[in-house]
N, C-alpha and C. Protein backbone atom coordinates (compact mmCIF):
# COMPACT_ATOMS: atom_id res chain seq x y z
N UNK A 1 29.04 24.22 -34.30
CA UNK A 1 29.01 23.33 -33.17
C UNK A 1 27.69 22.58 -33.19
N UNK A 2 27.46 21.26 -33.41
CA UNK A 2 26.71 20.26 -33.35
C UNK A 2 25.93 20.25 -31.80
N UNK A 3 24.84 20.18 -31.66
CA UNK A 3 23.81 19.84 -29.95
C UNK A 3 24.11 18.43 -30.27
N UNK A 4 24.05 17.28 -29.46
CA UNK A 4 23.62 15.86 -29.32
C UNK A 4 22.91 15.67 -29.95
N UNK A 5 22.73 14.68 -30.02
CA UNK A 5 21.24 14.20 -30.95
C UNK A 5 21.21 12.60 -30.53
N UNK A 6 19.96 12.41 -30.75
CA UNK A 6 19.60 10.76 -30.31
C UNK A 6 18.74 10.19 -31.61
N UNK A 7 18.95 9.65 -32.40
CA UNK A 7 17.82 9.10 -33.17
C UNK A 7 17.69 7.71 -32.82
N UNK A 8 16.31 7.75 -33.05
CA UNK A 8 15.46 6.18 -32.29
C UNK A 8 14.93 5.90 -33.96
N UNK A 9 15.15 4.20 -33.93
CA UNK A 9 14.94 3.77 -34.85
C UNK A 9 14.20 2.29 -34.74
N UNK A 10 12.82 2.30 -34.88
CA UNK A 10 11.96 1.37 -34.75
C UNK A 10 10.87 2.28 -33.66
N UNK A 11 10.01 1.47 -33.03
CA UNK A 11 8.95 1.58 -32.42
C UNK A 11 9.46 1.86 -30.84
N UNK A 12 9.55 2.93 -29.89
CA UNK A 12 9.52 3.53 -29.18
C UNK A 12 8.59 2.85 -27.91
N UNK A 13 9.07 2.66 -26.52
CA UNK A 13 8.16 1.85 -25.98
C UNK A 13 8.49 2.40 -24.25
N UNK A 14 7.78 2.23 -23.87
CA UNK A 14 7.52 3.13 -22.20
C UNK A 14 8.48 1.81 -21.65
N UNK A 15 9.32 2.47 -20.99
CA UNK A 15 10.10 1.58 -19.54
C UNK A 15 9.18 1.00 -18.76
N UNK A 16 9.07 -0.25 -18.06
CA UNK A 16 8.61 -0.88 -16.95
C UNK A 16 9.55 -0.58 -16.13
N UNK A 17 9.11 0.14 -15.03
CA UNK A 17 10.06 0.35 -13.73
C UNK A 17 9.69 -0.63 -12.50
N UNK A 18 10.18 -1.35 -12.35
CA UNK A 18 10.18 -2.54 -10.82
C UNK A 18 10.25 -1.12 -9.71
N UNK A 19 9.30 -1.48 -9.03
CA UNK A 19 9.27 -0.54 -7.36
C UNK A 19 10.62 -0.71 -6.82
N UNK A 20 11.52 -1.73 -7.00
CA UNK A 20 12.44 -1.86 -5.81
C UNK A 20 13.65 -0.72 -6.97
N UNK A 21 13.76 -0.86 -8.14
CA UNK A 21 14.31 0.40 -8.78
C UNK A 21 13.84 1.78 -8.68
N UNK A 22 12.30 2.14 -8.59
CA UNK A 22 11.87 3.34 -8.30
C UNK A 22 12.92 3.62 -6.62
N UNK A 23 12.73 2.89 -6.02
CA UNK A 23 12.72 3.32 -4.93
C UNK A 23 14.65 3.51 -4.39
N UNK A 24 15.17 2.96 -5.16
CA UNK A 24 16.91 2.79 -5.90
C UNK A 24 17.32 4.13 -5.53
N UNK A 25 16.40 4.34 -6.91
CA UNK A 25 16.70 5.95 -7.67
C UNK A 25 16.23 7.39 -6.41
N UNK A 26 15.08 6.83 -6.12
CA UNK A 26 14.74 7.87 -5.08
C UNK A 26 15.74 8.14 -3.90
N UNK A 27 16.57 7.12 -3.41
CA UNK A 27 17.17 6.81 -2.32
C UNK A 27 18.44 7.59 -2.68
N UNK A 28 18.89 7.88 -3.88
CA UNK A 28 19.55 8.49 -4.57
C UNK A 28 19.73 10.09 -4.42
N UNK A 29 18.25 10.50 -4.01
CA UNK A 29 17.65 11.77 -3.98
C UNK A 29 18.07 12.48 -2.62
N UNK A 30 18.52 11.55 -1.67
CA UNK A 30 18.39 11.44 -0.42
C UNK A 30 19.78 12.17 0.01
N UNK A 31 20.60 11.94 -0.80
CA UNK A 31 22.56 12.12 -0.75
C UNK A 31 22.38 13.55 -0.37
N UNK A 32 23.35 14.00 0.43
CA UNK A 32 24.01 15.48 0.30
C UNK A 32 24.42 15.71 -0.93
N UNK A 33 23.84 16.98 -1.74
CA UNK A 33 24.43 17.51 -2.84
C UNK A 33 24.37 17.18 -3.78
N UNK A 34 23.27 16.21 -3.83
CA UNK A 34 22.99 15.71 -5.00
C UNK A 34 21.76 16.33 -5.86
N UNK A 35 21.40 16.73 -6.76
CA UNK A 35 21.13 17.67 -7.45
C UNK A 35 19.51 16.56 -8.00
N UNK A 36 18.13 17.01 -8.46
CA UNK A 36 17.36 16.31 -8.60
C UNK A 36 17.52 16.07 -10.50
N UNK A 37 17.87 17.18 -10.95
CA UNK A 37 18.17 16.71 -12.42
C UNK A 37 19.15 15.91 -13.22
N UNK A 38 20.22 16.10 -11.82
CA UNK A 38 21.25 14.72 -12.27
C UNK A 38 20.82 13.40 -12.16
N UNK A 39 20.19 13.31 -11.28
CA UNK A 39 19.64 11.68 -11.28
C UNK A 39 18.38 11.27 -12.16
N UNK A 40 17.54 12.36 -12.73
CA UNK A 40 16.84 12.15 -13.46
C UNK A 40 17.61 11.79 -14.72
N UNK A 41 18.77 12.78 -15.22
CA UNK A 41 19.46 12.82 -16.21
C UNK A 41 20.35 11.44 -16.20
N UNK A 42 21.25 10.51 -14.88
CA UNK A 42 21.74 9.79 -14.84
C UNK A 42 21.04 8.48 -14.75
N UNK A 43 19.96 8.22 -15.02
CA UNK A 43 18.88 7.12 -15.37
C UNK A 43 17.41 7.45 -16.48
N UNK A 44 17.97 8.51 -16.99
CA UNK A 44 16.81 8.62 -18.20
C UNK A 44 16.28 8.42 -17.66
N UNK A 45 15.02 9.39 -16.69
CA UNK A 45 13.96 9.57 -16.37
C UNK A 45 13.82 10.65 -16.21
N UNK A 46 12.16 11.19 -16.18
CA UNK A 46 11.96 12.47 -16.53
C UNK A 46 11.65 13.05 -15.00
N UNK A 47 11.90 14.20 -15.12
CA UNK A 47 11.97 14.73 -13.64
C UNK A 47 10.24 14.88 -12.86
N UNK A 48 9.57 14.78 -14.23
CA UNK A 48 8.02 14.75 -13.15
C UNK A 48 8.20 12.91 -12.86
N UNK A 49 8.57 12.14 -13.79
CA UNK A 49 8.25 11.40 -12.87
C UNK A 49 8.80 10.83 -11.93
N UNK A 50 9.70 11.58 -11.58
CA UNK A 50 10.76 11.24 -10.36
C UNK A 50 9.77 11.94 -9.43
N UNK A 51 9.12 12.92 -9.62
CA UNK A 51 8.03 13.95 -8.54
C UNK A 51 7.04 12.93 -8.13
N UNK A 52 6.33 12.42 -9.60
CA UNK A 52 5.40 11.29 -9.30
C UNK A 52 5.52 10.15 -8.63
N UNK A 53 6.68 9.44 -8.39
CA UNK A 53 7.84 8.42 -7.99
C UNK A 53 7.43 8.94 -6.34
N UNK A 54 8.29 9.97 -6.04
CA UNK A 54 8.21 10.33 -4.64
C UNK A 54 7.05 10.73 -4.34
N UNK A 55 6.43 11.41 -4.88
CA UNK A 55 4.17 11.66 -4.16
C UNK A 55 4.35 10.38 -4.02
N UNK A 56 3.86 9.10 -4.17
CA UNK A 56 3.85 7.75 -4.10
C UNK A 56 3.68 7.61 -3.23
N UNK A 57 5.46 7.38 -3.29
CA UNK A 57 6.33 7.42 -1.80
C UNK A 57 6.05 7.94 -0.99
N UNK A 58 5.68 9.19 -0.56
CA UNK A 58 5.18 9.64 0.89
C UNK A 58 3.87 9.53 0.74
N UNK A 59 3.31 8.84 0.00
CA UNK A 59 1.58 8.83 0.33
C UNK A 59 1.51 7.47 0.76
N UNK A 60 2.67 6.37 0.48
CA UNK A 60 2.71 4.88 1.15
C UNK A 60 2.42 4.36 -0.08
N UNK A 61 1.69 4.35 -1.43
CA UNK A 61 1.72 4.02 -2.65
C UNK A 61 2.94 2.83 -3.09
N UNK A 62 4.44 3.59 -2.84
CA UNK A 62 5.16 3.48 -3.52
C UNK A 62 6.26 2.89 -2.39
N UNK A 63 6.09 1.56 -1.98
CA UNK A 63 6.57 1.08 -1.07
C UNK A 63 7.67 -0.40 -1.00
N UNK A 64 8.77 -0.68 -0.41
CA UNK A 64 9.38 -1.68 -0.22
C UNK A 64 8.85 -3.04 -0.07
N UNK A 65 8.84 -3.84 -0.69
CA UNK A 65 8.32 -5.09 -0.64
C UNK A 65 9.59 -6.15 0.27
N UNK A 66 8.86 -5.98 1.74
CA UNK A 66 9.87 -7.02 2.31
C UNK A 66 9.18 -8.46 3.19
N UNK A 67 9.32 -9.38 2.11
CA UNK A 67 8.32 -10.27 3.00
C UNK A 67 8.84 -10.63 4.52
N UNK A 68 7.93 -11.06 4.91
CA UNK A 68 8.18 -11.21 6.66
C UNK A 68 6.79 -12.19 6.70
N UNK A 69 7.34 -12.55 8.24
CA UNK A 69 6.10 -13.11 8.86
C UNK A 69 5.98 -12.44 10.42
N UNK A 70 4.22 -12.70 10.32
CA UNK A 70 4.10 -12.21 11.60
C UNK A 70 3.26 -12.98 12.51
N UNK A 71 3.02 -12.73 13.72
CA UNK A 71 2.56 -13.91 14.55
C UNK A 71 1.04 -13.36 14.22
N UNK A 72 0.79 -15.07 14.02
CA UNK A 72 -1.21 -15.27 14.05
C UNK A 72 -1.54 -15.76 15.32
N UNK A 73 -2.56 -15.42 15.69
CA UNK A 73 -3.00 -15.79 17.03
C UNK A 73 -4.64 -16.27 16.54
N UNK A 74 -5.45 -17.49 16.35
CA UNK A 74 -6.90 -17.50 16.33
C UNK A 74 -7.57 -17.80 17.27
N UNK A 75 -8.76 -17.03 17.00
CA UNK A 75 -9.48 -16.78 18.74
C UNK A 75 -10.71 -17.53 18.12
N UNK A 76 -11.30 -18.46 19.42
CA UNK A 76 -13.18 -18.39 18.80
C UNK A 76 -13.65 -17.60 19.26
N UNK A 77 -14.77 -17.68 17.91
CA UNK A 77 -15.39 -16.55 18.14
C UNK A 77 -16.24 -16.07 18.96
N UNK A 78 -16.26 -14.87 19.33
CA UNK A 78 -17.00 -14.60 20.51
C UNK A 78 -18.55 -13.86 20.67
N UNK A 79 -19.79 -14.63 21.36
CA UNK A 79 -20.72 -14.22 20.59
C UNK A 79 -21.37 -12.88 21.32
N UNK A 80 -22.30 -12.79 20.38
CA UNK A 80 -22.65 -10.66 20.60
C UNK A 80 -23.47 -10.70 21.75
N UNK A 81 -23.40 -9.99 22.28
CA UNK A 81 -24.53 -9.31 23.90
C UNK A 81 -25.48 -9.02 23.03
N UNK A 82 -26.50 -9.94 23.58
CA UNK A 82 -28.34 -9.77 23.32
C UNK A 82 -28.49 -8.28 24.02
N UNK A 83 -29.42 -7.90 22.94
CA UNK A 83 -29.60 -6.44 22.81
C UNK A 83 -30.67 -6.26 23.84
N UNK A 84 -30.61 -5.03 25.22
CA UNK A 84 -31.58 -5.33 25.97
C UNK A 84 -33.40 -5.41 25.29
N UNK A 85 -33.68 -5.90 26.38
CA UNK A 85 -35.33 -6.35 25.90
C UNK A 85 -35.17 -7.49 24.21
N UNK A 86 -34.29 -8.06 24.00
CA UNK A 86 -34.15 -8.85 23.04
C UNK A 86 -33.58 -10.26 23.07
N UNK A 87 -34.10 -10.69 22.19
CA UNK A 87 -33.19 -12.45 22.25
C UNK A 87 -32.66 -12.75 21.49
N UNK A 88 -31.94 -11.94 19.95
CA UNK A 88 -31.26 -12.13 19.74
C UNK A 88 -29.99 -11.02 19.19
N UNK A 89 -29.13 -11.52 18.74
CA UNK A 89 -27.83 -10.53 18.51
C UNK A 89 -28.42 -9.67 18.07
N UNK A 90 -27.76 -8.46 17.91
CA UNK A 90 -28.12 -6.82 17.54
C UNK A 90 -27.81 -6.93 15.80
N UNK A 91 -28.92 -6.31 15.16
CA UNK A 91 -28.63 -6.49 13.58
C UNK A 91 -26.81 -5.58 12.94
N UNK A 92 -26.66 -5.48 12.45
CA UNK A 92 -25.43 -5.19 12.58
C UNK A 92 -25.59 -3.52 11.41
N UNK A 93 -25.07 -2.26 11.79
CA UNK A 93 -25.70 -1.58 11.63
C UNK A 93 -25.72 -0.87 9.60
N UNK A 94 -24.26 -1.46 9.07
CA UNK A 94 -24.01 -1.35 8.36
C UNK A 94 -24.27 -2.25 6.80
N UNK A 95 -25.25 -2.90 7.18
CA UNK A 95 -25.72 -4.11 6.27
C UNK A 95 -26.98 -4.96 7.04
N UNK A 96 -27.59 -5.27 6.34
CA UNK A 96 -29.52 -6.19 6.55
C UNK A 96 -28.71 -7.55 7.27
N UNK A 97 -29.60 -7.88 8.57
CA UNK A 97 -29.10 -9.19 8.57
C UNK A 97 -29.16 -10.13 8.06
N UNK A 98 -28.78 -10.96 8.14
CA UNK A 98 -28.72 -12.42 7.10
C UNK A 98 -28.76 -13.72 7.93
N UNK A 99 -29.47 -14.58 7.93
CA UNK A 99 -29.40 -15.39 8.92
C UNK A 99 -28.07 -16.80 8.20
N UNK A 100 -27.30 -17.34 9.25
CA UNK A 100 -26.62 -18.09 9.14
C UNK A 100 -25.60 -17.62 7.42
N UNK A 101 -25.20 -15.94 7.99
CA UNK A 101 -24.06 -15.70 6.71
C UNK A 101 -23.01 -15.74 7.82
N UNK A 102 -21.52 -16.35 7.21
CA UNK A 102 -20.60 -16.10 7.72
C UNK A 102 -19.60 -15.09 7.75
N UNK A 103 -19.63 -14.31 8.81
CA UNK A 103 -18.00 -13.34 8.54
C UNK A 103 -17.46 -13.19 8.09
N UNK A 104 -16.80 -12.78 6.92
CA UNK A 104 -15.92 -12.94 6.22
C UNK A 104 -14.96 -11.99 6.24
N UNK A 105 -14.78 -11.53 7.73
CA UNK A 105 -13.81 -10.55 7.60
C UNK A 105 -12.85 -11.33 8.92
N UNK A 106 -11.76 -10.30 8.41
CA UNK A 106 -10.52 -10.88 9.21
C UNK A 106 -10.00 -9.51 10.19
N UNK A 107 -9.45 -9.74 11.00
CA UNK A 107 -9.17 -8.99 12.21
C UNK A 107 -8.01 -9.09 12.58
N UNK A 108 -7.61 -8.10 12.80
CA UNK A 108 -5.71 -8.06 12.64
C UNK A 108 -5.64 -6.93 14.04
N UNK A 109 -4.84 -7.61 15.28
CA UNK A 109 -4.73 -6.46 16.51
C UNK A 109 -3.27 -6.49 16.25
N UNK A 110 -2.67 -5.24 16.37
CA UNK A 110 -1.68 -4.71 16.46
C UNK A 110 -0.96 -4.24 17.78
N UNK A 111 0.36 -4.50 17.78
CA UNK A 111 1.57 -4.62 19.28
C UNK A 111 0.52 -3.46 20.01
N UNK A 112 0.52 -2.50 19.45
CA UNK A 112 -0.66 -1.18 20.52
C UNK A 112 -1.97 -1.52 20.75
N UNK A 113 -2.34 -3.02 20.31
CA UNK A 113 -3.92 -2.85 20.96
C UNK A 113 -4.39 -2.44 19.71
N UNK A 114 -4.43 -1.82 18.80
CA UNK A 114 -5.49 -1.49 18.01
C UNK A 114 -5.56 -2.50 16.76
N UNK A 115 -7.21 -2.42 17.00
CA UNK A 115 -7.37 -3.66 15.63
C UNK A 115 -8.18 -2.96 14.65
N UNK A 116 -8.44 -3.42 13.70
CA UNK A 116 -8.29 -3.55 12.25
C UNK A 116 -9.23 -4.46 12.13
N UNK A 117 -10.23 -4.50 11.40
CA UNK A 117 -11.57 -5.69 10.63
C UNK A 117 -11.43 -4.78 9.04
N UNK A 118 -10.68 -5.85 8.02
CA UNK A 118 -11.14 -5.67 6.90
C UNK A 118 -11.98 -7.34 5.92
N UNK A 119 -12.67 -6.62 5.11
CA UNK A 119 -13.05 -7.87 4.10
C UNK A 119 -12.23 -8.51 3.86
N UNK A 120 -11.90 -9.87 4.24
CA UNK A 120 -11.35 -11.39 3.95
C UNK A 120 -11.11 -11.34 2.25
N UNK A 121 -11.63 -10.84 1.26
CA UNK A 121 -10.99 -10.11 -0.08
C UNK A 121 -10.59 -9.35 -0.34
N UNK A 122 -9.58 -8.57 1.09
CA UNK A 122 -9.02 -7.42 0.38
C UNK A 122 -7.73 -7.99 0.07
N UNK A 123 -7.65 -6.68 -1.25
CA UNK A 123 -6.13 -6.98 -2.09
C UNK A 123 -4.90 -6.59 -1.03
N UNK A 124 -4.16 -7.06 -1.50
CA UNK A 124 -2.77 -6.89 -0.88
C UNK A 124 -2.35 -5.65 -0.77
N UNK A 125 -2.33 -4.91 -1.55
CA UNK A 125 -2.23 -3.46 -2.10
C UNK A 125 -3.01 -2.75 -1.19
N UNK A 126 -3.86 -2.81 -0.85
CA UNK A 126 -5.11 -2.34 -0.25
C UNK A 126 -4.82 -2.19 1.34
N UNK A 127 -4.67 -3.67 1.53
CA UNK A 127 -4.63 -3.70 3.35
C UNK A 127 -3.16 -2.97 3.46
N UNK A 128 -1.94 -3.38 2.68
CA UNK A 128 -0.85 -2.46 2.36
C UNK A 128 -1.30 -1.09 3.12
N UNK A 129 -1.95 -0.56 1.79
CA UNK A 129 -2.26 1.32 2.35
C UNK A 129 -3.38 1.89 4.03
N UNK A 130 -3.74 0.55 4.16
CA UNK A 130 -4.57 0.41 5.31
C UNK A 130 -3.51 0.88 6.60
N UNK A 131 -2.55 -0.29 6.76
CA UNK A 131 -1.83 -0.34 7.72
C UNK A 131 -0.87 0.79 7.04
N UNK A 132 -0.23 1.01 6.45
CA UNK A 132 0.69 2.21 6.28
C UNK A 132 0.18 3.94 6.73
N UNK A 133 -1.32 3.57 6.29
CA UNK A 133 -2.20 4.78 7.29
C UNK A 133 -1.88 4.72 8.81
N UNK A 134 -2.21 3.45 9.42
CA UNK A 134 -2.00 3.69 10.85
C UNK A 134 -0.84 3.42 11.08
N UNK A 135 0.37 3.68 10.99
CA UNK A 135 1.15 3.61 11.36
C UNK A 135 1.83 5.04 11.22
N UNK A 136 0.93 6.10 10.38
CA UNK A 136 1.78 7.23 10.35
C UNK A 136 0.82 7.85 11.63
């Protein structure tokens, strides 16, 4: 009695998996009775990284890309309370002041009131795992 066999012929090359397929397959995981080595086995993938796939996933990593829009609201800006016995704004405590540098951060308040100041260069990815923090 013969096992299977697979022979590969040429140069061997790692899958690119699109997130919205990781997340396919995971959703997969989700069924009553569905077994975690069948779906590894029914999409050739290996069962750690179906493990690795889902850590991702519940760490917010490994997330749905659904564009949307959301309402902007811009405010001017509002200037700082002179520090008592002082005349001018309070140095700011986390960096040397700088005279005439601009802000470069952006401020995002959320339906609950709570806001958010990140660097005006953060990656997408980034503010992504930001807000996926506060929301758990």
């Amino acid at each position: 009695m013969g096992w299977p066999m697979e022979i590969i012929t040429g140069v061997e090359r790692r899958r690119q998996w699109r997130d919205e397929e990781k997340l396919r397959i995971l959703a997969e995981l989700n069924q009553p009775g569905v077994r975690f080595s069948e779906v590894a086995r029914r999409h050739d993938v290996s069962r750690g990284l179906l493990w690795q796939w889902r850590d991702a996933q519940r760490r917010g990593r490994l997330v749905a890309e659904t564009p949307g829009f959301l309402p902007v609201q811009v405010l001017p800006e509002l200037a700082a309370p002179a520090p008592p016995g002082g005349s001018g704004p309070p140095p700011c405590a986390d960096r040397p002041a700088v005279e005439d540098e601009p802000d470069e951060r952006i401020e995002i308040v959320l339906p609950d009131g709570t806001a958010v100041r990140v660097a005006a260069t953060i990656s997408a990815a980034n503010l992504r795992r930001v807000l996926t923090a506060l929301r758990a």
